[in-house]
PDB file of N, CA and C in Angstrom:
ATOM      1  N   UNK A   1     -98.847 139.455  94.238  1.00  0.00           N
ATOM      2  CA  UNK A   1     -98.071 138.922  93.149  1.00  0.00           C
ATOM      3  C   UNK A   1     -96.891 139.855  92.885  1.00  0.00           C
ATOM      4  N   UNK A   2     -95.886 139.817  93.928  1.00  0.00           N
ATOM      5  CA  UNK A   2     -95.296 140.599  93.661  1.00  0.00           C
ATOM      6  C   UNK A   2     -94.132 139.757  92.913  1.00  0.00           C
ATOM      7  N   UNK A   3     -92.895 140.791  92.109  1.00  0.00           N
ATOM      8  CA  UNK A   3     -91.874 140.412  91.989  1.00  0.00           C
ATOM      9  C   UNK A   3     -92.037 139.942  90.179  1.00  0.00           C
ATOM     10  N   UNK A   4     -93.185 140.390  89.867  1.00  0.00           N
ATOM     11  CA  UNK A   4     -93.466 139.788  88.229  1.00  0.00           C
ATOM     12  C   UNK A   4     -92.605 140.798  87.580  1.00  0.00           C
ATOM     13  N   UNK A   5     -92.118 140.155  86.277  1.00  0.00           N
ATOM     14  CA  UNK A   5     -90.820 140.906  85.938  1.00  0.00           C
ATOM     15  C   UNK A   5     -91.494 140.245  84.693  1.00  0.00           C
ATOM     16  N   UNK A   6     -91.047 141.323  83.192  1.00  0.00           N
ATOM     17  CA  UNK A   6     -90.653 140.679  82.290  1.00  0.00           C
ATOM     18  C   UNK A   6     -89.125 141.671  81.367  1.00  0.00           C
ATOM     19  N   UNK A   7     -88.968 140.933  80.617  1.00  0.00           N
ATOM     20  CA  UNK A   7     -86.994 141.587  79.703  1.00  0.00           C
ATOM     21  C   UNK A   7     -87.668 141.780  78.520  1.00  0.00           C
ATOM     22  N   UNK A   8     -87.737 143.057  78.366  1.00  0.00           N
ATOM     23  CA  UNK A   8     -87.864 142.942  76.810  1.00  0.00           C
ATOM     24  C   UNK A   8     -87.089 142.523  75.713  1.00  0.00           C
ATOM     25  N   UNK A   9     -85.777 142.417  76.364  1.00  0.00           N
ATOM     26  CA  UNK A   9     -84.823 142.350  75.047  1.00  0.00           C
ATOM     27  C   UNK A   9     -84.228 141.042  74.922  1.00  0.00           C
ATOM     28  N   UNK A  10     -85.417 139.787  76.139  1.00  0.00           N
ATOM     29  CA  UNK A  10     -85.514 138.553  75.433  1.00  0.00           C
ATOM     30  C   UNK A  10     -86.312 138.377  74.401  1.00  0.00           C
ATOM     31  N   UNK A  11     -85.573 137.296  73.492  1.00  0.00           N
ATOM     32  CA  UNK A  11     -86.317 136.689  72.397  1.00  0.00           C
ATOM     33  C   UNK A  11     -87.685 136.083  72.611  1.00  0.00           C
ATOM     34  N   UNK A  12     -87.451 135.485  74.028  1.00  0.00           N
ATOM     35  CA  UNK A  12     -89.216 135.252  74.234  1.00  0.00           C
ATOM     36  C   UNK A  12     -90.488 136.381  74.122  1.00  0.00           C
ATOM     37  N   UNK A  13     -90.819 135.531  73.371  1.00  0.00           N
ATOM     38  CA  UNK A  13     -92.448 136.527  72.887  1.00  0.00           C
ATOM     39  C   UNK A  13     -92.755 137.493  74.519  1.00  0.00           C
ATOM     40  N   UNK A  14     -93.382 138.501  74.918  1.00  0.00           N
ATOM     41  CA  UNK A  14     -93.911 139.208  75.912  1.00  0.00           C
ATOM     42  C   UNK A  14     -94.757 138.297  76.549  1.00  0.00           C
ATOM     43  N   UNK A  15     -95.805 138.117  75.354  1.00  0.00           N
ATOM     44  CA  UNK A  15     -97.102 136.900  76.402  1.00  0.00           C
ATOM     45  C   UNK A  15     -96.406 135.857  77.184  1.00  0.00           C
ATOM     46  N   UNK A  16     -95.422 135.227  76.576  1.00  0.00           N
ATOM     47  CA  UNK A  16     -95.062 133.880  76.917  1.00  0.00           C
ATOM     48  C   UNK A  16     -94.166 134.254  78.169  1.00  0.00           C
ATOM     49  N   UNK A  17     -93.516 135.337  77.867  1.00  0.00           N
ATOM     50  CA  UNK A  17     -92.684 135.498  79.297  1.00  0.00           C
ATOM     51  C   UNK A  17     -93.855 136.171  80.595  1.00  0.00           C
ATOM     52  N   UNK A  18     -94.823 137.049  80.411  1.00  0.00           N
ATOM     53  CA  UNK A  18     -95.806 137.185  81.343  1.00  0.00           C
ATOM     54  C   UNK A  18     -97.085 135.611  82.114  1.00  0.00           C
ATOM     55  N   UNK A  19     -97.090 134.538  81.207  1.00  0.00           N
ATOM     56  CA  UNK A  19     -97.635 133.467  81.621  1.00  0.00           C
ATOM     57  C   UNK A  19     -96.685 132.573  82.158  1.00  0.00           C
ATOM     58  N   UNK A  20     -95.089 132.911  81.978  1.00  0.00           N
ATOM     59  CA  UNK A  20     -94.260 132.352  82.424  1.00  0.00           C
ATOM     60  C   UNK A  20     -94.232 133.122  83.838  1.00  0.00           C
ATOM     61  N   UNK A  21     -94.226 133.742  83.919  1.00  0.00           N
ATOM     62  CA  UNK A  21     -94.091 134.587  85.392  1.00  0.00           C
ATOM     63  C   UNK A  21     -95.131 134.121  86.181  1.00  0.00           C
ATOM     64  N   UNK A  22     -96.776 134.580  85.734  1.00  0.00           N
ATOM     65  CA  UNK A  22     -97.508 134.154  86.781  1.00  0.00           C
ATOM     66  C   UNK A  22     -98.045 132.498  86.779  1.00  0.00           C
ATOM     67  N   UNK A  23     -97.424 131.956  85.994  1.00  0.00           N
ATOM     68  CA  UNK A  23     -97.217 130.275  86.113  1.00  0.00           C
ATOM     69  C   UNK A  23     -96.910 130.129  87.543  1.00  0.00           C
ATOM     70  N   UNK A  24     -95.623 131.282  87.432  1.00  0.00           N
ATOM     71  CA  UNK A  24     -94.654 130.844  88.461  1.00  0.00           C
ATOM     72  C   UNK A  24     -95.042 131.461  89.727  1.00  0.00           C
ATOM     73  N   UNK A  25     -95.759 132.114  89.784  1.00  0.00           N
ATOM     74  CA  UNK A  25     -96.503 132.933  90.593  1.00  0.00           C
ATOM     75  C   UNK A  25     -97.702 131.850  91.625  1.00  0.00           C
ATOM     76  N   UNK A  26     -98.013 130.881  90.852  1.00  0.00           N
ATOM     77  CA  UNK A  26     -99.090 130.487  90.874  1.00  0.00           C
ATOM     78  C   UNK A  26     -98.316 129.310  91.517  1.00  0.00           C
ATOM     79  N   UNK A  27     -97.349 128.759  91.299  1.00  0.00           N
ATOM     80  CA  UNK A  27     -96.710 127.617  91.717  1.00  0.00           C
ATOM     81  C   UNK A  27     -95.801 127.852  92.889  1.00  0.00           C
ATOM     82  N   UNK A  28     -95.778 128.850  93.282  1.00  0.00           N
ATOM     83  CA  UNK A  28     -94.872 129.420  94.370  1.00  0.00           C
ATOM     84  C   UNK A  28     -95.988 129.501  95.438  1.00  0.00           C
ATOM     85  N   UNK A  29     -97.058 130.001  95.545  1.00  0.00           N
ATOM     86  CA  UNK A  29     -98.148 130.340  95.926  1.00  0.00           C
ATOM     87  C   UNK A  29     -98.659 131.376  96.429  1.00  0.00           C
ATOM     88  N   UNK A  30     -98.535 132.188  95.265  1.00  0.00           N
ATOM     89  CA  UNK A  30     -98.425 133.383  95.517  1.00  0.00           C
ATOM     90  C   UNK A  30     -99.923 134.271  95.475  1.00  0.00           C
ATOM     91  N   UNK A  31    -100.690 132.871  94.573  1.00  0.00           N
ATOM     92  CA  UNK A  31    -101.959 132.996  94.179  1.00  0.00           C
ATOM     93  C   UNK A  31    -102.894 131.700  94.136  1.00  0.00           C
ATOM     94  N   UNK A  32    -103.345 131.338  95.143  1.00  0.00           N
ATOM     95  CA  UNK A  32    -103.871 129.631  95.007  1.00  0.00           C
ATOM     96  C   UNK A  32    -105.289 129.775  94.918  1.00  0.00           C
ATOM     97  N   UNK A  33    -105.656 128.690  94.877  1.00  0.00           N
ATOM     98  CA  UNK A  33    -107.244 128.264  94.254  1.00  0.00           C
ATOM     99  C   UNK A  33    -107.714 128.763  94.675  1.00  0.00           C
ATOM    100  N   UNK A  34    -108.573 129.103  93.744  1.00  0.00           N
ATOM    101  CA  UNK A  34    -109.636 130.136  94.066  1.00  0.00           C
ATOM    102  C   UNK A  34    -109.322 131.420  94.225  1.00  0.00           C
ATOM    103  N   UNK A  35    -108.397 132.026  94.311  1.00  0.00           N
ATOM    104  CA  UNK A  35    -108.223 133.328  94.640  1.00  0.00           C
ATOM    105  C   UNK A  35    -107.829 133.979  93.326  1.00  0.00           C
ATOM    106  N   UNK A  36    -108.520 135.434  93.474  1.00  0.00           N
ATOM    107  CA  UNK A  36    -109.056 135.958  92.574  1.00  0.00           C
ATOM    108  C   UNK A  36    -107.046 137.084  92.008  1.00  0.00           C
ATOM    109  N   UNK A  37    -107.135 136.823  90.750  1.00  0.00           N
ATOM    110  CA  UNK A  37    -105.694 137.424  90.362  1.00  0.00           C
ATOM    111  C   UNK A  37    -105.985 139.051  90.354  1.00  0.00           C
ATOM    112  N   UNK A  38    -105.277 140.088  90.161  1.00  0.00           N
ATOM    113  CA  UNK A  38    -105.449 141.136  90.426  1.00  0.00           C
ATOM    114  C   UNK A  38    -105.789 141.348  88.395  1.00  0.00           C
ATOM    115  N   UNK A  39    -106.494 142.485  88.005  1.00  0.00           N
ATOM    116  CA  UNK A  39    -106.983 142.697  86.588  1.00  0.00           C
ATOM    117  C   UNK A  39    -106.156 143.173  85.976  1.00  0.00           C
ATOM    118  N   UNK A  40    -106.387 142.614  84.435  1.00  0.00           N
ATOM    119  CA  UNK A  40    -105.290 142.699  83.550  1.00  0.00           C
ATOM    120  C   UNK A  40    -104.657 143.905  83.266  1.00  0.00           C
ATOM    121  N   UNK A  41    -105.242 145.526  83.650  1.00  0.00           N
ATOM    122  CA  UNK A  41    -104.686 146.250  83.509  1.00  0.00           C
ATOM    123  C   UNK A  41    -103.913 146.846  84.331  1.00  0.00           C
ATOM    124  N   UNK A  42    -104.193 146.198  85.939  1.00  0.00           N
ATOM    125  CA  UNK A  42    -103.235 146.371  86.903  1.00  0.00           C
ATOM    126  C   UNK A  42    -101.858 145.725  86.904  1.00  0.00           C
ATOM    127  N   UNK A  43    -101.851 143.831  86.099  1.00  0.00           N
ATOM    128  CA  UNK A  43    -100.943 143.277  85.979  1.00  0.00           C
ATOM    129  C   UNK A  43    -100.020 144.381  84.662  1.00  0.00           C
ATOM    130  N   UNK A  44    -100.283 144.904  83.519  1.00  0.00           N
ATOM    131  CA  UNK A  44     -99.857 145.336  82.455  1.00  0.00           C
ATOM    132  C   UNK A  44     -98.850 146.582  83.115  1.00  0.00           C
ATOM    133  N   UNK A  45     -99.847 147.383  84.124  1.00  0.00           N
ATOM    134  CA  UNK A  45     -98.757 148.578  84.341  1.00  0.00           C
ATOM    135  C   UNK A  45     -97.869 148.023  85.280  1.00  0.00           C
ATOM    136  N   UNK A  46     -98.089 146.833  86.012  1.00  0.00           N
ATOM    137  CA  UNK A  46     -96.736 146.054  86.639  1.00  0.00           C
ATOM    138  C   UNK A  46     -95.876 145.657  85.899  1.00  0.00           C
ATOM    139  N   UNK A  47     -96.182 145.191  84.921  1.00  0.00           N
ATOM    140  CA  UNK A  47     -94.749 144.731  84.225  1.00  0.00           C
ATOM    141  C   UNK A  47     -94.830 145.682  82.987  1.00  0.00           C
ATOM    142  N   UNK A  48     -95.191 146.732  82.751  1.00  0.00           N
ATOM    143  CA  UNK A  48     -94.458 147.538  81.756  1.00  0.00           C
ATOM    144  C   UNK A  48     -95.133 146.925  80.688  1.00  0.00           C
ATOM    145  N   UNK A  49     -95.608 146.413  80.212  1.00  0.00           N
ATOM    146  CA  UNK A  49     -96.473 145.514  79.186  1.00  0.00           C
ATOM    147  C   UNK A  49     -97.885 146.236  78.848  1.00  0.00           C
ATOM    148  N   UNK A  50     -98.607 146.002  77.512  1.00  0.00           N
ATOM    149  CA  UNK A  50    -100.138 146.171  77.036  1.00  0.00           C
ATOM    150  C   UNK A  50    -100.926 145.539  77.707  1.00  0.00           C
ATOM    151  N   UNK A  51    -102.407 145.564  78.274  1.00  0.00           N
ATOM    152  CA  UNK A  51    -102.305 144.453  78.758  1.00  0.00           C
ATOM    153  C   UNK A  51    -103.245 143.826  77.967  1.00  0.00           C
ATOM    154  N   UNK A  52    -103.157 144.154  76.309  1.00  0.00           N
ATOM    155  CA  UNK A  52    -103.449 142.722  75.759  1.00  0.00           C
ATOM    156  C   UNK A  52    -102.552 141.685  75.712  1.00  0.00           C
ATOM    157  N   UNK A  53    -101.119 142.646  75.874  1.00  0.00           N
ATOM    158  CA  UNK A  53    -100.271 141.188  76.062  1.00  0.00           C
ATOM    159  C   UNK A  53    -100.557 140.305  77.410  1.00  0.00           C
ATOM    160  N   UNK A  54    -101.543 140.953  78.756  1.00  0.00           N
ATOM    161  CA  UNK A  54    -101.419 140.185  79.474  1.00  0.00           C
ATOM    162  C   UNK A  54    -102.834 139.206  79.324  1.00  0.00           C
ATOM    163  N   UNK A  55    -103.603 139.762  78.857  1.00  0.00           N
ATOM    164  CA  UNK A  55    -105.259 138.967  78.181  1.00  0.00           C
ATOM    165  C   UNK A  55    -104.530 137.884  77.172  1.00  0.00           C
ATOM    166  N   UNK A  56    -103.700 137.684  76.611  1.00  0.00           N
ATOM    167  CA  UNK A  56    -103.235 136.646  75.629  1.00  0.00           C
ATOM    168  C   UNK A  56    -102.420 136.046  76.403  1.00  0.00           C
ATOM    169  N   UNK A  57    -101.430 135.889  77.577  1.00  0.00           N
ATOM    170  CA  UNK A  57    -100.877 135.227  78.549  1.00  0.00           C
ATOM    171  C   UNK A  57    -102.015 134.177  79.380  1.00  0.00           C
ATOM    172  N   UNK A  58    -103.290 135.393  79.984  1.00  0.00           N
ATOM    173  CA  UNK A  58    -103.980 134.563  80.589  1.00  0.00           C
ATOM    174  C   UNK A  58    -105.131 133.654  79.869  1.00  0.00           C
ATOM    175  N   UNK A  59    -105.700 134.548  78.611  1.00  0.00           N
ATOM    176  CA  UNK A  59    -105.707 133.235  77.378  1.00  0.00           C
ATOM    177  C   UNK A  59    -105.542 131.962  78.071  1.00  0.00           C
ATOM    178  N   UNK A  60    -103.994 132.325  77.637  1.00  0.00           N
ATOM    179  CA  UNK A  60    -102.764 130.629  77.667  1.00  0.00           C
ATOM    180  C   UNK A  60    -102.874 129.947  78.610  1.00  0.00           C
ATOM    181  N   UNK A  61    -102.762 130.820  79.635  1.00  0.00           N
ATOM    182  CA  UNK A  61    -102.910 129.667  80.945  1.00  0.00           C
ATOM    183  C   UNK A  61    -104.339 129.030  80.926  1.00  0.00           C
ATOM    184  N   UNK A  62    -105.593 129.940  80.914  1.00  0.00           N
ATOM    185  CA  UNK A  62    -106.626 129.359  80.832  1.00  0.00           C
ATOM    186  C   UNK A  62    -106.780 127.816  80.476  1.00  0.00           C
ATOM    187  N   UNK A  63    -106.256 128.006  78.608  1.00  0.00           N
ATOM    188  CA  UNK A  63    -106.480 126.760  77.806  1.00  0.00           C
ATOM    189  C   UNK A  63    -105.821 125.586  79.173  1.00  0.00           C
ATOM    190  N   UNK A  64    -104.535 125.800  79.782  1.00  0.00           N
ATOM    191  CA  UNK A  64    -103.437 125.199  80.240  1.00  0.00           C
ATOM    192  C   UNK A  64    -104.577 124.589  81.796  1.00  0.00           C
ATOM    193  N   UNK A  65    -105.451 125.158  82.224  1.00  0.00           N
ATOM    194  CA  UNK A  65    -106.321 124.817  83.044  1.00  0.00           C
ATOM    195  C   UNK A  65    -106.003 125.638  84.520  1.00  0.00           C
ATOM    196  N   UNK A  66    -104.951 126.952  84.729  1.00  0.00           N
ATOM    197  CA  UNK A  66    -104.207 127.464  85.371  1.00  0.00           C
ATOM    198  C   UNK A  66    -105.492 128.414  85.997  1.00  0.00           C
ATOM    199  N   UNK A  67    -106.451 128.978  85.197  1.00  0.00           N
ATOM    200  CA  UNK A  67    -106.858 130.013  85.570  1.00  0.00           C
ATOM    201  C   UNK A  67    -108.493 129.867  84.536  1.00  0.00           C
ATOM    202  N   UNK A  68    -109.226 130.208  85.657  1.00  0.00           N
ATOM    203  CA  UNK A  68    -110.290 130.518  85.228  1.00  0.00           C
ATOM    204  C   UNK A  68    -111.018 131.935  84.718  1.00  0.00           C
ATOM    205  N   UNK A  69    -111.970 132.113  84.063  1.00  0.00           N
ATOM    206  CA  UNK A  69    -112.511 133.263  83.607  1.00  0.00           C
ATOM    207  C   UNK A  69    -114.079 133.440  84.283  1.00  0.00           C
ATOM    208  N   UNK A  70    -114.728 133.810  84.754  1.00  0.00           N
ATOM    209  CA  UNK A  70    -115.794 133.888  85.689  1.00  0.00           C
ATOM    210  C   UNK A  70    -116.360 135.440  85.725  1.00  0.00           C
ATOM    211  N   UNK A  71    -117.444 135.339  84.432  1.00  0.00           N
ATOM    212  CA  UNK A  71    -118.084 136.592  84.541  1.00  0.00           C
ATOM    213  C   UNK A  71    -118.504 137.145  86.120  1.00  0.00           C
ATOM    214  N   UNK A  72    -118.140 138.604  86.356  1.00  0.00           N
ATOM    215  CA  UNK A  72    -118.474 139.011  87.751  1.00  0.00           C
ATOM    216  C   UNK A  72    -117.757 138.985  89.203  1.00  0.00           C
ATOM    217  N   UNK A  73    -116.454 137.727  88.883  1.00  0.00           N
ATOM    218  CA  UNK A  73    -115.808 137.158  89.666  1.00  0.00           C
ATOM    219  C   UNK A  73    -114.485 136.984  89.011  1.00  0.00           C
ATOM    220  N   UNK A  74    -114.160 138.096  87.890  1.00  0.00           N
ATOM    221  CA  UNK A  74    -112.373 138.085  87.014  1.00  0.00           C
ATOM    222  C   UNK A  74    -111.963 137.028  86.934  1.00  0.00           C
ATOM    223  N   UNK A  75    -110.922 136.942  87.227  1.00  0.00           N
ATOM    224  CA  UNK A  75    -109.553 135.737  86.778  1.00  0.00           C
ATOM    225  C   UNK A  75    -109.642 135.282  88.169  1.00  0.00           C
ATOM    226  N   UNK A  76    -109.747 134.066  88.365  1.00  0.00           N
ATOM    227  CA  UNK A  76    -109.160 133.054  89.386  1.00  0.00           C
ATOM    228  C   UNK A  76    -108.787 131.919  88.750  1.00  0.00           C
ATOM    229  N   UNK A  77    -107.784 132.007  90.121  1.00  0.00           N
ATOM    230  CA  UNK A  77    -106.310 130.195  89.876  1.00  0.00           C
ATOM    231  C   UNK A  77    -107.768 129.378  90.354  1.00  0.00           C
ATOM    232  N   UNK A  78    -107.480 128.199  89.231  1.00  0.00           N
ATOM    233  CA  UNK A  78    -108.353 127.109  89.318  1.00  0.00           C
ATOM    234  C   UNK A  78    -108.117 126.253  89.712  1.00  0.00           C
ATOM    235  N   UNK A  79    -106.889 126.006  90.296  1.00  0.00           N
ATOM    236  CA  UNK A  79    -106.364 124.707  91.548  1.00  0.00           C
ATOM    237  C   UNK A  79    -106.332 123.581  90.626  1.00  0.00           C
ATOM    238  N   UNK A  80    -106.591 123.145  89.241  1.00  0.00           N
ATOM    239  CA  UNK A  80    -106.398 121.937  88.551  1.00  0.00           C
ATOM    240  C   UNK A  80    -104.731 121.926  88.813  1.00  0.00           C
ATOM    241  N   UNK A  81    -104.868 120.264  88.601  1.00  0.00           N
ATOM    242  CA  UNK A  81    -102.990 119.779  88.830  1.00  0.00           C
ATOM    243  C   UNK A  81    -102.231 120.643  88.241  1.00  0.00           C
ATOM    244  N   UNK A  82    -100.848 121.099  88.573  1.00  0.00           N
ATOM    245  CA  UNK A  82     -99.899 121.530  87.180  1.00  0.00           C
ATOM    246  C   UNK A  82     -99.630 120.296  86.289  1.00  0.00           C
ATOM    247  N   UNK A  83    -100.030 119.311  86.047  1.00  0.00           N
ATOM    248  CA  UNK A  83     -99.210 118.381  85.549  1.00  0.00           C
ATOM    249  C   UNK A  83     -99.687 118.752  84.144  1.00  0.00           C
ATOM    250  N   UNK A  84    -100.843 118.865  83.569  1.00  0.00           N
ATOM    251  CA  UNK A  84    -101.087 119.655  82.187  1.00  0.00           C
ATOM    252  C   UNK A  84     -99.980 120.820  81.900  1.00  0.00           C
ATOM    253  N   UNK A  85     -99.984 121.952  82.541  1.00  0.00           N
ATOM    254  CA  UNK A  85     -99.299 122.884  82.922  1.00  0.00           C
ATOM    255  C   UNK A  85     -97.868 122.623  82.316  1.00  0.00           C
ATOM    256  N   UNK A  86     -97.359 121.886  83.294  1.00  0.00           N
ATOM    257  CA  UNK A  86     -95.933 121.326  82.504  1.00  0.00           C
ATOM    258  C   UNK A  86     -95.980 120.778  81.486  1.00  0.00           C
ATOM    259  N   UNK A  87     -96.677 120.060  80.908  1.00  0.00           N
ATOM    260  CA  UNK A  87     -96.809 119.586  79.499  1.00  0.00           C
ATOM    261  C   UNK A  87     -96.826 120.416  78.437  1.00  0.00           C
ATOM    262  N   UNK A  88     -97.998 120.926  78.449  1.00  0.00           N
ATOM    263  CA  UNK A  88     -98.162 122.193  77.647  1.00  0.00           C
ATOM    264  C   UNK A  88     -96.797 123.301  77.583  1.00  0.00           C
ATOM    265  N   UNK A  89     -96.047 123.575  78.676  1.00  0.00           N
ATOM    266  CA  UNK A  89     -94.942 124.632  78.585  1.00  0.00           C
ATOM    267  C   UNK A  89     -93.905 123.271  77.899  1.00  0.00           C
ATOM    268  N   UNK A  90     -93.966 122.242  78.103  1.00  0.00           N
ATOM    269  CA  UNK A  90     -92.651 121.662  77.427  1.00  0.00           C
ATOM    270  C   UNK A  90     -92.852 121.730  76.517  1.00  0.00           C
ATOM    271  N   UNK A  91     -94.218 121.704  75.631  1.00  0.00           N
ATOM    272  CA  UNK A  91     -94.349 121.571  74.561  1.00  0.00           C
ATOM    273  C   UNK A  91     -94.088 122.745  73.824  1.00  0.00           C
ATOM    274  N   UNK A  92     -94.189 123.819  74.733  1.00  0.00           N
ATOM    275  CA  UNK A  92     -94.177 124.919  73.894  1.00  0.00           C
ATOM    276  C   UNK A  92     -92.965 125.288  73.831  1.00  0.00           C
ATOM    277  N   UNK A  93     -91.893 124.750  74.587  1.00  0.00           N
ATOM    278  CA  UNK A  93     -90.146 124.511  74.801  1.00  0.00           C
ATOM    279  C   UNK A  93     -89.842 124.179  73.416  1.00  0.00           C
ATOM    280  N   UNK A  94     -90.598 122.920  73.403  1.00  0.00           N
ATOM    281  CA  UNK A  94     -90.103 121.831  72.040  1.00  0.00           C
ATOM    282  C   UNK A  94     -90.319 122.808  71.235  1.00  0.00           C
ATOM    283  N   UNK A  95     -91.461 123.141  70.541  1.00  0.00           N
ATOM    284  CA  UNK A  95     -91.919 124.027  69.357  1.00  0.00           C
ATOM    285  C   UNK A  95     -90.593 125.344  68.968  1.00  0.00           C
ATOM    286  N   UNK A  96     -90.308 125.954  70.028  1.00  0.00           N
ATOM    287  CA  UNK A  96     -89.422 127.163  70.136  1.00  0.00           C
ATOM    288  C   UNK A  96     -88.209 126.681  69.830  1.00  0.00           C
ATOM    289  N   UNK A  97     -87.543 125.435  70.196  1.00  0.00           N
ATOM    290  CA  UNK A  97     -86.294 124.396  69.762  1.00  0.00           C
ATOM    291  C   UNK A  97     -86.479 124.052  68.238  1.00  0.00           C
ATOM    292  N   UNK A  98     -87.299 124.191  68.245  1.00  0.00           N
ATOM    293  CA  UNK A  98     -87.724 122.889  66.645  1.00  0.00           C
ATOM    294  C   UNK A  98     -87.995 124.301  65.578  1.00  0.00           C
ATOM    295  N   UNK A  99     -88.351 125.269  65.958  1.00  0.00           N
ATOM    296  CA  UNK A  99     -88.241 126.762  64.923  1.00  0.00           C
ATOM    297  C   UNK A  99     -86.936 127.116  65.112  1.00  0.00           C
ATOM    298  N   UNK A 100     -86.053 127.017  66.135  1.00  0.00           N
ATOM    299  CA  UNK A 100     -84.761 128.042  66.115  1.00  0.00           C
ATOM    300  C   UNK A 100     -83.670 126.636  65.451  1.00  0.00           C
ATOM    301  N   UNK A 101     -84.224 125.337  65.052  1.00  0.00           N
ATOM    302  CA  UNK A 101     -83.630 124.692  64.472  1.00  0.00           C
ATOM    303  C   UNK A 101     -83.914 124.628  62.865  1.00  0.00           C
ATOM    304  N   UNK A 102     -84.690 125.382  62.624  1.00  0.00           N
ATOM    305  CA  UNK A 102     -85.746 125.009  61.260  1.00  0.00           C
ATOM    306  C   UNK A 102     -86.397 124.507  60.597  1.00  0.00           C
ATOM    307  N   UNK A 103     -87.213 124.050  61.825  1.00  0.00           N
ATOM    308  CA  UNK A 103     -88.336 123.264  61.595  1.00  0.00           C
ATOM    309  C   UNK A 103     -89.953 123.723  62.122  1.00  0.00           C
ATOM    310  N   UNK A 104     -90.259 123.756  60.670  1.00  0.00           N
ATOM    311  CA  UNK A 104     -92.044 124.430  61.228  1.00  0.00           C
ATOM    312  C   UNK A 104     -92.621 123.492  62.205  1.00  0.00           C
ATOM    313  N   UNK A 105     -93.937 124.157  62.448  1.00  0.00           N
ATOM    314  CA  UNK A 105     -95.180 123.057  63.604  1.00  0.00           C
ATOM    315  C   UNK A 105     -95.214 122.195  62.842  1.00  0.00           C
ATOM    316  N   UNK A 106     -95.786 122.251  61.495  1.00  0.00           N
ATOM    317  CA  UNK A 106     -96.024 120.980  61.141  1.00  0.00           C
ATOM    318  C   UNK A 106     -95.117 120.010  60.651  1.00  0.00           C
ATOM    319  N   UNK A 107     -93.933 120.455  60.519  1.00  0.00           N
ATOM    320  CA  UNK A 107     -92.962 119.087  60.781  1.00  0.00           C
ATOM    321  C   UNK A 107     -92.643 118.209  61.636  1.00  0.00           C
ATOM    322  N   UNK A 108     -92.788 119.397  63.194  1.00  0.00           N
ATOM    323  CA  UNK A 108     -92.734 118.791  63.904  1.00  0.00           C
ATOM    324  C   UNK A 108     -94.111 118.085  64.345  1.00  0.00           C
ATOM    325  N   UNK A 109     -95.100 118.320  64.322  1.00  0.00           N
ATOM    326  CA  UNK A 109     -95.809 117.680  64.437  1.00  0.00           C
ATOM    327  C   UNK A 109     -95.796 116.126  63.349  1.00  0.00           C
ATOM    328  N   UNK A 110     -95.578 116.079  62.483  1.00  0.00           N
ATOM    329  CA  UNK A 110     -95.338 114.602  61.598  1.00  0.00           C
ATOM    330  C   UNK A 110     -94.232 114.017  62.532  1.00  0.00           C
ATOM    331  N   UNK A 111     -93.254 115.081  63.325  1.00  0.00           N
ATOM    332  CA  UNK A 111     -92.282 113.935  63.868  1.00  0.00           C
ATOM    333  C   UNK A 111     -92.891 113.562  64.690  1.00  0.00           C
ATOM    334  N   UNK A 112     -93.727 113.935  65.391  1.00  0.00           N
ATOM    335  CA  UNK A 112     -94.398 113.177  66.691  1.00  0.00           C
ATOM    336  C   UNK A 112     -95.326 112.166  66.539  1.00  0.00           C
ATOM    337  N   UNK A 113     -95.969 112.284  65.443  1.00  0.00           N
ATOM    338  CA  UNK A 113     -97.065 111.588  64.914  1.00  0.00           C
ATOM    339  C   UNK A 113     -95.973 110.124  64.429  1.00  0.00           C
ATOM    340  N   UNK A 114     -94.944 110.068  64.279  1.00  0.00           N
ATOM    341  CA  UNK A 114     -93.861 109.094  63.705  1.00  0.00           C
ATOM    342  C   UNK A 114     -93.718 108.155  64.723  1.00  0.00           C
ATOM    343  N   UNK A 115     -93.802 109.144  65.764  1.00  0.00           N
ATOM    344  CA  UNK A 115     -93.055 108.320  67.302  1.00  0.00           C
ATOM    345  C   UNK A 115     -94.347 107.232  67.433  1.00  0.00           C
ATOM    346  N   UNK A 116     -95.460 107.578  67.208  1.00  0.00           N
ATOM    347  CA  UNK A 116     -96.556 106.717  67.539  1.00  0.00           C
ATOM    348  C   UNK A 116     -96.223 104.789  67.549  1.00  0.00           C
TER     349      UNK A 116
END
């Protein structure tokens, strides 16, 4: 996994830019199913990061279906579709648009609930 980078002196949160990386990591194939990711404290001193910020990245992907958790057997890519994957990051696009416009979650969430 080479080539993971994150900027600190983007506005994007740390986590979000480290699950953005090995998203991309993962979609490049840099890391495919089943294969086991290297541990969070090896990823942390790669990118200069805590690596609770990288345990709250892989969190994210988890929920996102990107990566599994497997007592005995660490982090492995779980080969589910990206198509969740992309959803979930657009959504989390939208959310970041809809705060730097001034609008909380839960507004935006009533706007979506509108569209119904």
């Amino acid at each position: 996994m080479d080539g993971l980078r994150v900027d600190p002196s983007d506005r994007t949160l740390l986590h979000e830019q480290v699950a953005a990386e090995l998203r991309r990591a993962i979609a490049e194939g840099e890391a495919g199913p089943g294969e086991r990711l290297p541990p969070a404290r090896d990823l942390a001193t790669v990118l200069g990061v805590n690596a609770n910020t990288v345990l709250r990245a892989l969190r994210q992907l988890r929920e996102e279906g990107l990566v599994e958790f497997r007592r005995g057997h660490g982090i492995t890519v779980s080969g589910h579709a990206p198509a969740r994957s992309a959803v979930v990051t657009r959504v989390r696009e939208l959310v970041q648009y809809a705060r730097l416009q001034g609008y909380q979650p839960d507004e935006l969430i009533h706007m979506i609930e509108g569209l119904r």
